[in-house]
C-alpha atoms as a PDB file:
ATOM      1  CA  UNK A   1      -0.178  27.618  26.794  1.00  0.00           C
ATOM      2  CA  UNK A   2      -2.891  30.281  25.562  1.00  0.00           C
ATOM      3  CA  UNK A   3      -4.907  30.004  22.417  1.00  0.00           C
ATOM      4  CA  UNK A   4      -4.256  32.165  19.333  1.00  0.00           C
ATOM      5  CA  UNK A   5      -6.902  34.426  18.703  1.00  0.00           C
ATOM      6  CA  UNK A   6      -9.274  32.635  16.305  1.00  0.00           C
ATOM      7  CA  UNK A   7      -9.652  34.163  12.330  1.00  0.00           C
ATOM      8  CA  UNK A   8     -13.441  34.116  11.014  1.00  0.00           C
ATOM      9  CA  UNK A   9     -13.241  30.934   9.162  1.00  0.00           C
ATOM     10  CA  UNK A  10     -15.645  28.723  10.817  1.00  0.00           C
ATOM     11  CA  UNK A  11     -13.908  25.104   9.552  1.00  0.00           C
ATOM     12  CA  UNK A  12     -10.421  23.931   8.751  1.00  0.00           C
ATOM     13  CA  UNK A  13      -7.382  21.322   8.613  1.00  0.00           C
ATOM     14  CA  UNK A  14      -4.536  21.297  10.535  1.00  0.00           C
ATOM     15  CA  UNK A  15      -1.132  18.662   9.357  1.00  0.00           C
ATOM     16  CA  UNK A  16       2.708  19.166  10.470  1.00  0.00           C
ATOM     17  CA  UNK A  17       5.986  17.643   9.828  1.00  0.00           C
ATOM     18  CA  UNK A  18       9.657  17.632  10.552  1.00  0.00           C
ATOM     19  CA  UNK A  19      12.412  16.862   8.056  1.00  0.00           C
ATOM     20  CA  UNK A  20      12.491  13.659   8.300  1.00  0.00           C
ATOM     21  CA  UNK A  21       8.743  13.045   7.523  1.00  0.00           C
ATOM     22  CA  UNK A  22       8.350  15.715   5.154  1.00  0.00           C
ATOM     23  CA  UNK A  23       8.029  13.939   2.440  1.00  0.00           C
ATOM     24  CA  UNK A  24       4.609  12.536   3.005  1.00  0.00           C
ATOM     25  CA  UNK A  25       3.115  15.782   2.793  1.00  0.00           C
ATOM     26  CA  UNK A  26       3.307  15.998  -1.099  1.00  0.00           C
ATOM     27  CA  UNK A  27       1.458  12.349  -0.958  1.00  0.00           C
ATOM     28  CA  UNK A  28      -1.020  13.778   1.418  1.00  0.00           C
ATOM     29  CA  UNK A  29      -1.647  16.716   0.271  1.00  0.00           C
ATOM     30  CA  UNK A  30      -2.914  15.307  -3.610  1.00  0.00           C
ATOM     31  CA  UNK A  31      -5.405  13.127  -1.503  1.00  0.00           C
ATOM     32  CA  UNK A  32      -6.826  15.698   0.635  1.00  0.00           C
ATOM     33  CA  UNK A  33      -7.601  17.592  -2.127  1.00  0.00           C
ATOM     34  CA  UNK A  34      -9.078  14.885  -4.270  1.00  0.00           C
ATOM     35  CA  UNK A  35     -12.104  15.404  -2.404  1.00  0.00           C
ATOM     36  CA  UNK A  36     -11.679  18.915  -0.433  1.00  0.00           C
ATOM     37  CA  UNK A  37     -11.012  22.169  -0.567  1.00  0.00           C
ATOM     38  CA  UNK A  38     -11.011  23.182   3.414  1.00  0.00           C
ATOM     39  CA  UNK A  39      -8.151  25.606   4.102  1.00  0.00           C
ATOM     40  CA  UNK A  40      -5.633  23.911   5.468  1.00  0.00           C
ATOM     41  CA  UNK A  41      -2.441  25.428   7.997  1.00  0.00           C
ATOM     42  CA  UNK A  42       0.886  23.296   7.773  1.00  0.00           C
ATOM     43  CA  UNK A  43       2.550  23.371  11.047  1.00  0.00           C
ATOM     44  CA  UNK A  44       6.690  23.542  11.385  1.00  0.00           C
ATOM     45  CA  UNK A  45       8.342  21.048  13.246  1.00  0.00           C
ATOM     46  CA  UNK A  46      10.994  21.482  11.789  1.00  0.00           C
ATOM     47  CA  UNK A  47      10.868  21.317   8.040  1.00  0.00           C
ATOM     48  CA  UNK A  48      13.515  22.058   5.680  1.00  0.00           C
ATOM     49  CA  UNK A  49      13.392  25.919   3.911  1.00  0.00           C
ATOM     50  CA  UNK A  50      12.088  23.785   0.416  1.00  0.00           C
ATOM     51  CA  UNK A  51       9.161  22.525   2.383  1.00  0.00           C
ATOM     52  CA  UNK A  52       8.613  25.412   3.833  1.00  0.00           C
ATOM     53  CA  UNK A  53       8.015  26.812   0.589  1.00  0.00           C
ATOM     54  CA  UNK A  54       5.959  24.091  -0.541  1.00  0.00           C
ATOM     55  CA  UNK A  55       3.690  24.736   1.954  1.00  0.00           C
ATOM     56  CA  UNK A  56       3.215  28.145   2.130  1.00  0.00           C
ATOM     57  CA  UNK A  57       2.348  28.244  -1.622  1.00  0.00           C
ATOM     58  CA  UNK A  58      -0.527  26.101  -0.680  1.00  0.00           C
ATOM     59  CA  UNK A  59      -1.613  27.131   2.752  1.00  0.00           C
ATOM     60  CA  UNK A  60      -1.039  28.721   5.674  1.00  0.00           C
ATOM     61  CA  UNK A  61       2.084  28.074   7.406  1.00  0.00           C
ATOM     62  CA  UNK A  62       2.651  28.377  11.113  1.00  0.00           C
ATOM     63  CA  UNK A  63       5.659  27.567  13.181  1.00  0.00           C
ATOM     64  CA  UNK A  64       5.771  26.831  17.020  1.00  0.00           C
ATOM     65  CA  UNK A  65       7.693  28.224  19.915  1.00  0.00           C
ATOM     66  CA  UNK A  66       8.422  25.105  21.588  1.00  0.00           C
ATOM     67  CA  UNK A  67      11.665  23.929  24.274  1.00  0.00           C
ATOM     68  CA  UNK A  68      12.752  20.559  22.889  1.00  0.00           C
ATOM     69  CA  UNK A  69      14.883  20.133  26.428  1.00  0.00           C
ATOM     70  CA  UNK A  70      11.870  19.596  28.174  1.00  0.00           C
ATOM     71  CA  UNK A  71      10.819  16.343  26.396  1.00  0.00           C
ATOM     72  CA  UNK A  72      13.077  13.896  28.671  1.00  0.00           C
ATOM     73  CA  UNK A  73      15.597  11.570  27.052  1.00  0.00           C
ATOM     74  CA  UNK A  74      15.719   7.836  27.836  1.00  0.00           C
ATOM     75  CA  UNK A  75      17.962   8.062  30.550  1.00  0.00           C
ATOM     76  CA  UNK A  76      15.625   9.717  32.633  1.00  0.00           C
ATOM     77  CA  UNK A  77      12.774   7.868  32.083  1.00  0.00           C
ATOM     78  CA  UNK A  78      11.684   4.602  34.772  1.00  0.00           C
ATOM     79  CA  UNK A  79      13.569   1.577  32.841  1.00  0.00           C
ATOM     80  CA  UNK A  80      10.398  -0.567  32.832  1.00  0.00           C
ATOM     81  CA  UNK A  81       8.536   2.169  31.166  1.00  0.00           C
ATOM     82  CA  UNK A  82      11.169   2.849  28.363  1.00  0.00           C
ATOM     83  CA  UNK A  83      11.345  -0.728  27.663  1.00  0.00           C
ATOM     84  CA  UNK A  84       7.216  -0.800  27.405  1.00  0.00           C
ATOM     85  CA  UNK A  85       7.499   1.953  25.141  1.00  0.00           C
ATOM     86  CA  UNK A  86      10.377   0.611  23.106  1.00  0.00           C
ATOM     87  CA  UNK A  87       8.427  -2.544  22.830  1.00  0.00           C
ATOM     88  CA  UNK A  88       4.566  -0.924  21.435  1.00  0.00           C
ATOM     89  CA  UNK A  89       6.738   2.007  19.305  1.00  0.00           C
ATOM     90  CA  UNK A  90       9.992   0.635  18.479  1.00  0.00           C
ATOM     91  CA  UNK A  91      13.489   2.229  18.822  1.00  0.00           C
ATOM     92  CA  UNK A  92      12.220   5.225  16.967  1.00  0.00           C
ATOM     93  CA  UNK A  93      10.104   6.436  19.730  1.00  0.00           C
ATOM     94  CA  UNK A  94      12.906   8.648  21.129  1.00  0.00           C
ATOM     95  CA  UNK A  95      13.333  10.887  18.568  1.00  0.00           C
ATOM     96  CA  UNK A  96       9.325  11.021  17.694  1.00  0.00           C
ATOM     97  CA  UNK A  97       8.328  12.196  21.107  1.00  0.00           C
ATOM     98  CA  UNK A  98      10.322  14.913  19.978  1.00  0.00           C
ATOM     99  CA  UNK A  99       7.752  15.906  17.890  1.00  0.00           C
ATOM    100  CA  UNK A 100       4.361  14.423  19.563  1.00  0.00           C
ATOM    101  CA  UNK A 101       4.627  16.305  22.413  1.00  0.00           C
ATOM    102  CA  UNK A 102       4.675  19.439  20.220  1.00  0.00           C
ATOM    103  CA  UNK A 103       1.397  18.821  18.682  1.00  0.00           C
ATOM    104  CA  UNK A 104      -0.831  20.001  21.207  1.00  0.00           C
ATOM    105  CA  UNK A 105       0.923  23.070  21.364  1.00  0.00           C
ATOM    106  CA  UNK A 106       0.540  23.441  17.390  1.00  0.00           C
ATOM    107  CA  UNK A 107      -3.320  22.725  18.211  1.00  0.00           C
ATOM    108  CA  UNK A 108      -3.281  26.464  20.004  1.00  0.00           C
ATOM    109  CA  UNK A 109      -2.474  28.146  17.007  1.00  0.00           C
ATOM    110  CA  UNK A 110      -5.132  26.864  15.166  1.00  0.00           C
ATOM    111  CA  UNK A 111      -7.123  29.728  13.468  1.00  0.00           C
ATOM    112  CA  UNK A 112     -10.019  28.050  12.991  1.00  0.00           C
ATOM    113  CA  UNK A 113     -13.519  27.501  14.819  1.00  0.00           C
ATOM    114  CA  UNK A 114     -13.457  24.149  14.424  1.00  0.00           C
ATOM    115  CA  UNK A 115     -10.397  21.878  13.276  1.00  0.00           C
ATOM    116  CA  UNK A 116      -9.562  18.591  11.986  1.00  0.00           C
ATOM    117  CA  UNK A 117      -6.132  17.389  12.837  1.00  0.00           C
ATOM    118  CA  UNK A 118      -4.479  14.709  10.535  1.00  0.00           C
ATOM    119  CA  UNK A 119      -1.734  12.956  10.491  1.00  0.00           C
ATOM    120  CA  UNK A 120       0.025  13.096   7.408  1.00  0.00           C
ATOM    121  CA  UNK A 121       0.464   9.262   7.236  1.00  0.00           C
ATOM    122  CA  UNK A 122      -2.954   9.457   6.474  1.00  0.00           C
ATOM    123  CA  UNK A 123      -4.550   8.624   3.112  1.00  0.00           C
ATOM    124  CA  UNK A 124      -7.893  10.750   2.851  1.00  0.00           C
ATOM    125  CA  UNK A 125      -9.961   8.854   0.291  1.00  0.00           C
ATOM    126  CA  UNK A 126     -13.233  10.922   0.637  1.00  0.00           C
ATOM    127  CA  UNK A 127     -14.994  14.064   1.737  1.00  0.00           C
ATOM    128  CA  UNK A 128     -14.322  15.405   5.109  1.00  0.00           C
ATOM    129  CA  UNK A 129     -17.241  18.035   5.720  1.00  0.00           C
ATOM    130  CA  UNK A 130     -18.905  14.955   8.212  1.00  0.00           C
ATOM    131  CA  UNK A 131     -16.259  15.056  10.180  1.00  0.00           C
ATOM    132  CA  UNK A 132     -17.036  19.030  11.643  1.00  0.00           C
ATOM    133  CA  UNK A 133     -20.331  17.882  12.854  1.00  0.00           C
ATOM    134  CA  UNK A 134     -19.453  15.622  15.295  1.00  0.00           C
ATOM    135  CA  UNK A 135     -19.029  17.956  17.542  1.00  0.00           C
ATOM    136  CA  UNK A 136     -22.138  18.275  19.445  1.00  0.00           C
ATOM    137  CA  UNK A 137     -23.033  19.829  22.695  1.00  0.00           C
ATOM    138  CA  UNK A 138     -20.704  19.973  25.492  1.00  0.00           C
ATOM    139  CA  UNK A 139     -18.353  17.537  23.592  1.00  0.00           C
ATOM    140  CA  UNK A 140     -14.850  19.301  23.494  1.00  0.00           C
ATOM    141  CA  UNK A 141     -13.452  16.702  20.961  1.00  0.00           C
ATOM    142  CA  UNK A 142     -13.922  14.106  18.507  1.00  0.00           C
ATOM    143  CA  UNK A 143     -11.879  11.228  18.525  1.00  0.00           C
ATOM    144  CA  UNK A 144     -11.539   7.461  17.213  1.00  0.00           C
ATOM    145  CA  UNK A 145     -10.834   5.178  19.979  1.00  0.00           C
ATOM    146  CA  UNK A 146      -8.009   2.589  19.970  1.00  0.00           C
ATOM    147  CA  UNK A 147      -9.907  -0.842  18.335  1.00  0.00           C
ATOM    148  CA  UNK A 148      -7.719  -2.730  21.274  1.00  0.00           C
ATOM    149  CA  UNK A 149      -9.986  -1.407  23.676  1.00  0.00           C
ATOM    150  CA  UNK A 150     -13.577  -0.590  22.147  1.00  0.00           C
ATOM    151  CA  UNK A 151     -14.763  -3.147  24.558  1.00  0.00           C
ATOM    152  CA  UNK A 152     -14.543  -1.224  27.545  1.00  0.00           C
ATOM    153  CA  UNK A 153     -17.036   0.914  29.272  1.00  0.00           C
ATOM    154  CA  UNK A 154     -15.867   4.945  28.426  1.00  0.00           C
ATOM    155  CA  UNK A 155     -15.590   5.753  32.104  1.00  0.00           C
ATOM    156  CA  UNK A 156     -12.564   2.668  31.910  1.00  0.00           C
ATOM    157  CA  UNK A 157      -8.977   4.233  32.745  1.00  0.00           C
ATOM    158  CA  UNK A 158      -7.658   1.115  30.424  1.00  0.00           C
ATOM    159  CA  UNK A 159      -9.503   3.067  27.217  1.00  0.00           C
ATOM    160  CA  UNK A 160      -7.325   4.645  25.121  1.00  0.00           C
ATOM    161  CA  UNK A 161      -7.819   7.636  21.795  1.00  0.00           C
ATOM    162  CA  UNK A 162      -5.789   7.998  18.718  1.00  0.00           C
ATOM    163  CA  UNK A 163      -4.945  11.110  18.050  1.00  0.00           C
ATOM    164  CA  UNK A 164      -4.151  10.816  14.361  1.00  0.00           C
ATOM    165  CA  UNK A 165      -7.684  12.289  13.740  1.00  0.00           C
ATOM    166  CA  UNK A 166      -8.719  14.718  15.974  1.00  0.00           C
ATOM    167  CA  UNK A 167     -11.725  17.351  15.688  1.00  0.00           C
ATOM    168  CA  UNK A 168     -11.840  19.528  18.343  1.00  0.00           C
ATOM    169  CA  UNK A 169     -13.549  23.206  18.934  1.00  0.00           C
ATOM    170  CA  UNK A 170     -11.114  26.688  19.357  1.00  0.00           C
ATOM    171  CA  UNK A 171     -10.686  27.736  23.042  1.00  0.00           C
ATOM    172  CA  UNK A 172     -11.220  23.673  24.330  1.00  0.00           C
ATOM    173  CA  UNK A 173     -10.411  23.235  27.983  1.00  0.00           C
ATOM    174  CA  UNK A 174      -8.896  20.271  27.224  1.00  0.00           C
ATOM    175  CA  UNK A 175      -6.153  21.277  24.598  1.00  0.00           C
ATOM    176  CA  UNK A 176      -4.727  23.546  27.067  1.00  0.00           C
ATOM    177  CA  UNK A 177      -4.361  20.858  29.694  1.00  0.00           C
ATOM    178  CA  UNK A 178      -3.385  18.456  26.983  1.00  0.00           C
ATOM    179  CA  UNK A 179      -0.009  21.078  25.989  1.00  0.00           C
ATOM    180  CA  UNK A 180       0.707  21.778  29.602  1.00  0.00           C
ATOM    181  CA  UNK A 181       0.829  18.276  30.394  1.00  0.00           C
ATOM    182  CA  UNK A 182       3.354  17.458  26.940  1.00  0.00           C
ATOM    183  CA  UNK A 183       5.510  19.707  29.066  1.00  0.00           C
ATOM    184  CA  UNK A 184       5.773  18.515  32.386  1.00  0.00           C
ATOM    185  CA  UNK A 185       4.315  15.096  32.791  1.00  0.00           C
ATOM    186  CA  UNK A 186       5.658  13.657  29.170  1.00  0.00           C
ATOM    187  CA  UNK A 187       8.302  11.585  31.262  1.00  0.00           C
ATOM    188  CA  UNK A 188       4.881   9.245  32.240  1.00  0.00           C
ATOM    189  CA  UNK A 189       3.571   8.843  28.869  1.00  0.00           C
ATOM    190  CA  UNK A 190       5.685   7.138  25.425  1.00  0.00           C
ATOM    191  CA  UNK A 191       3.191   9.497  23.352  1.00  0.00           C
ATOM    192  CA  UNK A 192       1.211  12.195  22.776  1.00  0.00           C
ATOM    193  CA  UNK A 193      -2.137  10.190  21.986  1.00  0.00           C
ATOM    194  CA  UNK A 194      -1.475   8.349  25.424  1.00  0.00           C
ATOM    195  CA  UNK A 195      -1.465  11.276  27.597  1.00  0.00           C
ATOM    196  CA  UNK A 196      -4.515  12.624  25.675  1.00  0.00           C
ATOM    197  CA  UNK A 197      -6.340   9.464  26.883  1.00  0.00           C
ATOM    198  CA  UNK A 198      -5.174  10.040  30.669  1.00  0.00           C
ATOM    199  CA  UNK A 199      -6.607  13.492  31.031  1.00  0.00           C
ATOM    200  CA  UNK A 200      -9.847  12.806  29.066  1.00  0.00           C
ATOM    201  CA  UNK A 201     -10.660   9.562  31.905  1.00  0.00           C
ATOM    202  CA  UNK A 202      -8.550  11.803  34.978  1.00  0.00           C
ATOM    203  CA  UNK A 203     -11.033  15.581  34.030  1.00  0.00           C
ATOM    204  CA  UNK A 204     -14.174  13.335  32.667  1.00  0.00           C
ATOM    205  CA  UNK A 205     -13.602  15.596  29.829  1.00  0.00           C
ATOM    206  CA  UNK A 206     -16.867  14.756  27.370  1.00  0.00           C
ATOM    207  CA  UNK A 207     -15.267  13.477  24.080  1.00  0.00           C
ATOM    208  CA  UNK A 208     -17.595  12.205  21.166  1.00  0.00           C
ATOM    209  CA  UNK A 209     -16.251   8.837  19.708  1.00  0.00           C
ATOM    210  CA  UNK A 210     -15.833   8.962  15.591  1.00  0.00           C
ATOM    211  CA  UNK A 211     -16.921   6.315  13.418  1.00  0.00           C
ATOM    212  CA  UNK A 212     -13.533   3.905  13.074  1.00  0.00           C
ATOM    213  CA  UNK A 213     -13.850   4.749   9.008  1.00  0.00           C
ATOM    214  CA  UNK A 214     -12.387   8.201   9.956  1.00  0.00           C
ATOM    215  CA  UNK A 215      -9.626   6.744  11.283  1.00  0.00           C
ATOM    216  CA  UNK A 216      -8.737   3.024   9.631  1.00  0.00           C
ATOM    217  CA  UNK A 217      -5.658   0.483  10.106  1.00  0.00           C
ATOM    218  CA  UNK A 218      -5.320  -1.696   7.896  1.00  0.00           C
ATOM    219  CA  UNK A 219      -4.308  -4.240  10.460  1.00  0.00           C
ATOM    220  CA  UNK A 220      -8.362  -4.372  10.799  1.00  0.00           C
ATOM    221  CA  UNK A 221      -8.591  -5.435   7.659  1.00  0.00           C
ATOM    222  CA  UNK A 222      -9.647  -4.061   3.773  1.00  0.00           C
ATOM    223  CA  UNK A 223     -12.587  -1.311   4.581  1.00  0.00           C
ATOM    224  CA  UNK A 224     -13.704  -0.035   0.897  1.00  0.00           C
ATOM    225  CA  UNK A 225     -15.586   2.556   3.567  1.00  0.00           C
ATOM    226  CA  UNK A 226     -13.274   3.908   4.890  1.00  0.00           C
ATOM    227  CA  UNK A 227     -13.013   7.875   4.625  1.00  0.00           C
ATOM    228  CA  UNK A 228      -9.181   7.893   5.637  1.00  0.00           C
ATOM    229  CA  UNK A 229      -6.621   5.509   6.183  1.00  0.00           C
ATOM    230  CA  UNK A 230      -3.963   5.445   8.852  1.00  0.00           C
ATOM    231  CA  UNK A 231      -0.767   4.073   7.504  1.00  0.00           C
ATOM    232  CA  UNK A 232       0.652   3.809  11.342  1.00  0.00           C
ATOM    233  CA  UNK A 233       4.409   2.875  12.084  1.00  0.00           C
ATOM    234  CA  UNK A 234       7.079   2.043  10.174  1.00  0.00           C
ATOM    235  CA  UNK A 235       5.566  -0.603   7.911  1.00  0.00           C
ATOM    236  CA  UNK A 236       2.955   1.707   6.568  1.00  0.00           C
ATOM    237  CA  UNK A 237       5.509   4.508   5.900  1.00  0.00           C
ATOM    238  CA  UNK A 238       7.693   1.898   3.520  1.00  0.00           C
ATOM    239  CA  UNK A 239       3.668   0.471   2.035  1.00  0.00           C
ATOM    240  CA  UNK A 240       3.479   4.087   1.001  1.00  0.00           C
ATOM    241  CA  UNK A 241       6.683   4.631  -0.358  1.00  0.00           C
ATOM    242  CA  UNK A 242       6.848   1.296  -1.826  1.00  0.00           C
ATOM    243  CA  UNK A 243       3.103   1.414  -2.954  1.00  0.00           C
ATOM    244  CA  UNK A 244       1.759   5.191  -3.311  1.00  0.00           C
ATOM    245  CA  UNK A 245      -0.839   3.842  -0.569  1.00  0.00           C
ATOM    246  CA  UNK A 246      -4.447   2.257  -1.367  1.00  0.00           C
ATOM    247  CA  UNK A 247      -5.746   4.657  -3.690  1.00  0.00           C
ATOM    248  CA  UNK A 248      -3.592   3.122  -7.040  1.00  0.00           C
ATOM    249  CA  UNK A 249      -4.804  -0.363  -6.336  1.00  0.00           C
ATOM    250  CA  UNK A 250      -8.108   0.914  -5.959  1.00  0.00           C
ATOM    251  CA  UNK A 251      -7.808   2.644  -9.184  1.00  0.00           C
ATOM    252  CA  UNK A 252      -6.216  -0.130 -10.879  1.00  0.00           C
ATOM    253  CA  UNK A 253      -9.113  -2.365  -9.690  1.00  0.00           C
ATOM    254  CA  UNK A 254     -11.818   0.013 -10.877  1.00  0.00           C
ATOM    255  CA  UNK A 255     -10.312   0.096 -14.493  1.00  0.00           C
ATOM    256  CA  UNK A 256      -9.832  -3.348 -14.609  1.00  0.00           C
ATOM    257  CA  UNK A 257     -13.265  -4.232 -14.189  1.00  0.00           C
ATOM    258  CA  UNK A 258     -14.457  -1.606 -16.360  1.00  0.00           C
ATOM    259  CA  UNK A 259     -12.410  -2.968 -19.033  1.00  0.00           C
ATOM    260  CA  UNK A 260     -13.479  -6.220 -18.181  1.00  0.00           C
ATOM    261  CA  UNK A 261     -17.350  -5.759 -18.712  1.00  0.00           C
ATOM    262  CA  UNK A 262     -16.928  -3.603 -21.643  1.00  0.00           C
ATOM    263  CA  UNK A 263     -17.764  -0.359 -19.820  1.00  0.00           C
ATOM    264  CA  UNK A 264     -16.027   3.075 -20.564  1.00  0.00           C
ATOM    265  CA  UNK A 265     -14.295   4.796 -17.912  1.00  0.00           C
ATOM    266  CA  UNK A 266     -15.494   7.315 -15.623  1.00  0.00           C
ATOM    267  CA  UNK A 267     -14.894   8.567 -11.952  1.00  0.00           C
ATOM    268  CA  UNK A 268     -14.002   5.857  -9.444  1.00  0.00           C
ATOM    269  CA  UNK A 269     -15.920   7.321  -7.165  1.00  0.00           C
ATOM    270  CA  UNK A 270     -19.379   6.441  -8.719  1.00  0.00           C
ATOM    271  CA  UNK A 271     -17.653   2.722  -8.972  1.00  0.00           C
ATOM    272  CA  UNK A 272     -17.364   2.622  -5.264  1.00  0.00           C
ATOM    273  CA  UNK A 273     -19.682   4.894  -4.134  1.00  0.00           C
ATOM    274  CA  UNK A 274     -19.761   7.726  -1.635  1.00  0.00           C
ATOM    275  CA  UNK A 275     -17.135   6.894   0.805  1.00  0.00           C
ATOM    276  CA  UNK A 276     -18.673   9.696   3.017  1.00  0.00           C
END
């Protein structure tokens, strides 16, 4: 659980898949680079040897030395706990902690300064470069919290981080304690995201809380702000298959009333201004 040594460039992206995701990353990638132009390193969880390819012809790629025998099965987890888990993730959870607990570790090889993890069921509609300077002073991340529980005082134990965006800074504390514990203690915890928020309350580690537009559900509703959407679970998986994500209604909207008032076409961006 050691960090890789670090490569001069100051600000990157970090994504990953396994096989049976991989085929978001195509979608992903022609949104991330709408609007950026960070290098980015595609982590292996597991990717087919076409992917592999795919990625390497656009970034870095970087694979991970990682025991999959140490993520424990259902039938050595507590039975109340597996059913809580089955109930907030669905069946699927099983075979995803498979590859949730081998994020943080994938977060060691980073090569960068500072990173931006993101999910690749993740729609990035605008410019990331705000995102890199959120981290300020002692702050070893930068986080969106879970909407569920932006009520609560930060020192709560009940609050709780997504990890889907995460900006953190090379050689973090935090990371290392977050891989270690994916390792041994991932038998207490249905995800990756959910362990994260246990050590940052248990070490008082000093987090800085990202705007929610870095990090939107659309269970919260339309946000024509939002920087980059989170197409969570199983629903938003089959929106994006079904539905390319938000970005072609958005388009399709933005000609439409062009075409409506008579106006020529131009960049959908100036029609709904800087999402930034």
């Amino acid at each position: 659980m050691q960090w890789q040594k670090r490569s001069s460039e100051k600000f990157g992206v970090l994504c990953g898949a396994e096989k049976s995701q991989e085929w978001l990353l195509p979608w992903w990638w022609s949104r991330y680079r709408e609007h950026n132009a960070f290098p980015v390193t595609f982590i292996d969880f597991g990717m087919t040897e076409e992917m592999r390819t795919w990625c390497s012809e656009r970034g870095n790629l970087c694979a991970i030395d990682f025991d999959d025998s140490c993520i424990c099965p259902r039938d050595q987890i507590d039975p109340i706990l597996a059913k809580q888990w089955e109930n907030f993730y669905g069946w699927t959870v099983w075979s995803a902690r498979h590859t949730w607990f081998k994020k943080p570790s994938a977060f060691l090889k980073s090569p960068y300064k500072i990173s931006v993890w993101i999910d690749i069921d993740c729609e990035v509609l605008g410019p990331l470069k705000p995102l890199f300077s959120h981290l300020k002073g002692n702050s070893e991340l930068a986080l969106v919290r879970e909407y569920a529980t932006e009520h609560l005082p930060r020192d709560d134990s009940r609050v709780r981080y997504n990890s889907g965006i995460l900006v953190f800074r090379h050689g973090a504390p935090v990371i290392e304690k977050w891989a270690q514990g994916a390792m041994t203690q991932n038998h207490l915890f249905g995800g990756d995201d959910l362990l994260l928020s246990h050590l940052i309350h248990q070490h008082r580690i000093d987090v800085a809380e990202l705007p929610e537009i870095y990090n939107w559900r659309m269970a919260r509703g339309l946000n024509l702000n939002a920087v980059i959407l989170h197409w969570i679970g199983k629903g938003g998986k089959a929106y994006i298959r079904k539905h390319g994500g938000l970005k072609p209604s958005l388009d399709a909207f933005y000609h439409s009333s062009r075409s409506l008032n008579g106006l020529p076409g131009s960049d959908p961006d100036k029609f709904f201004g800087n999402l930034e």
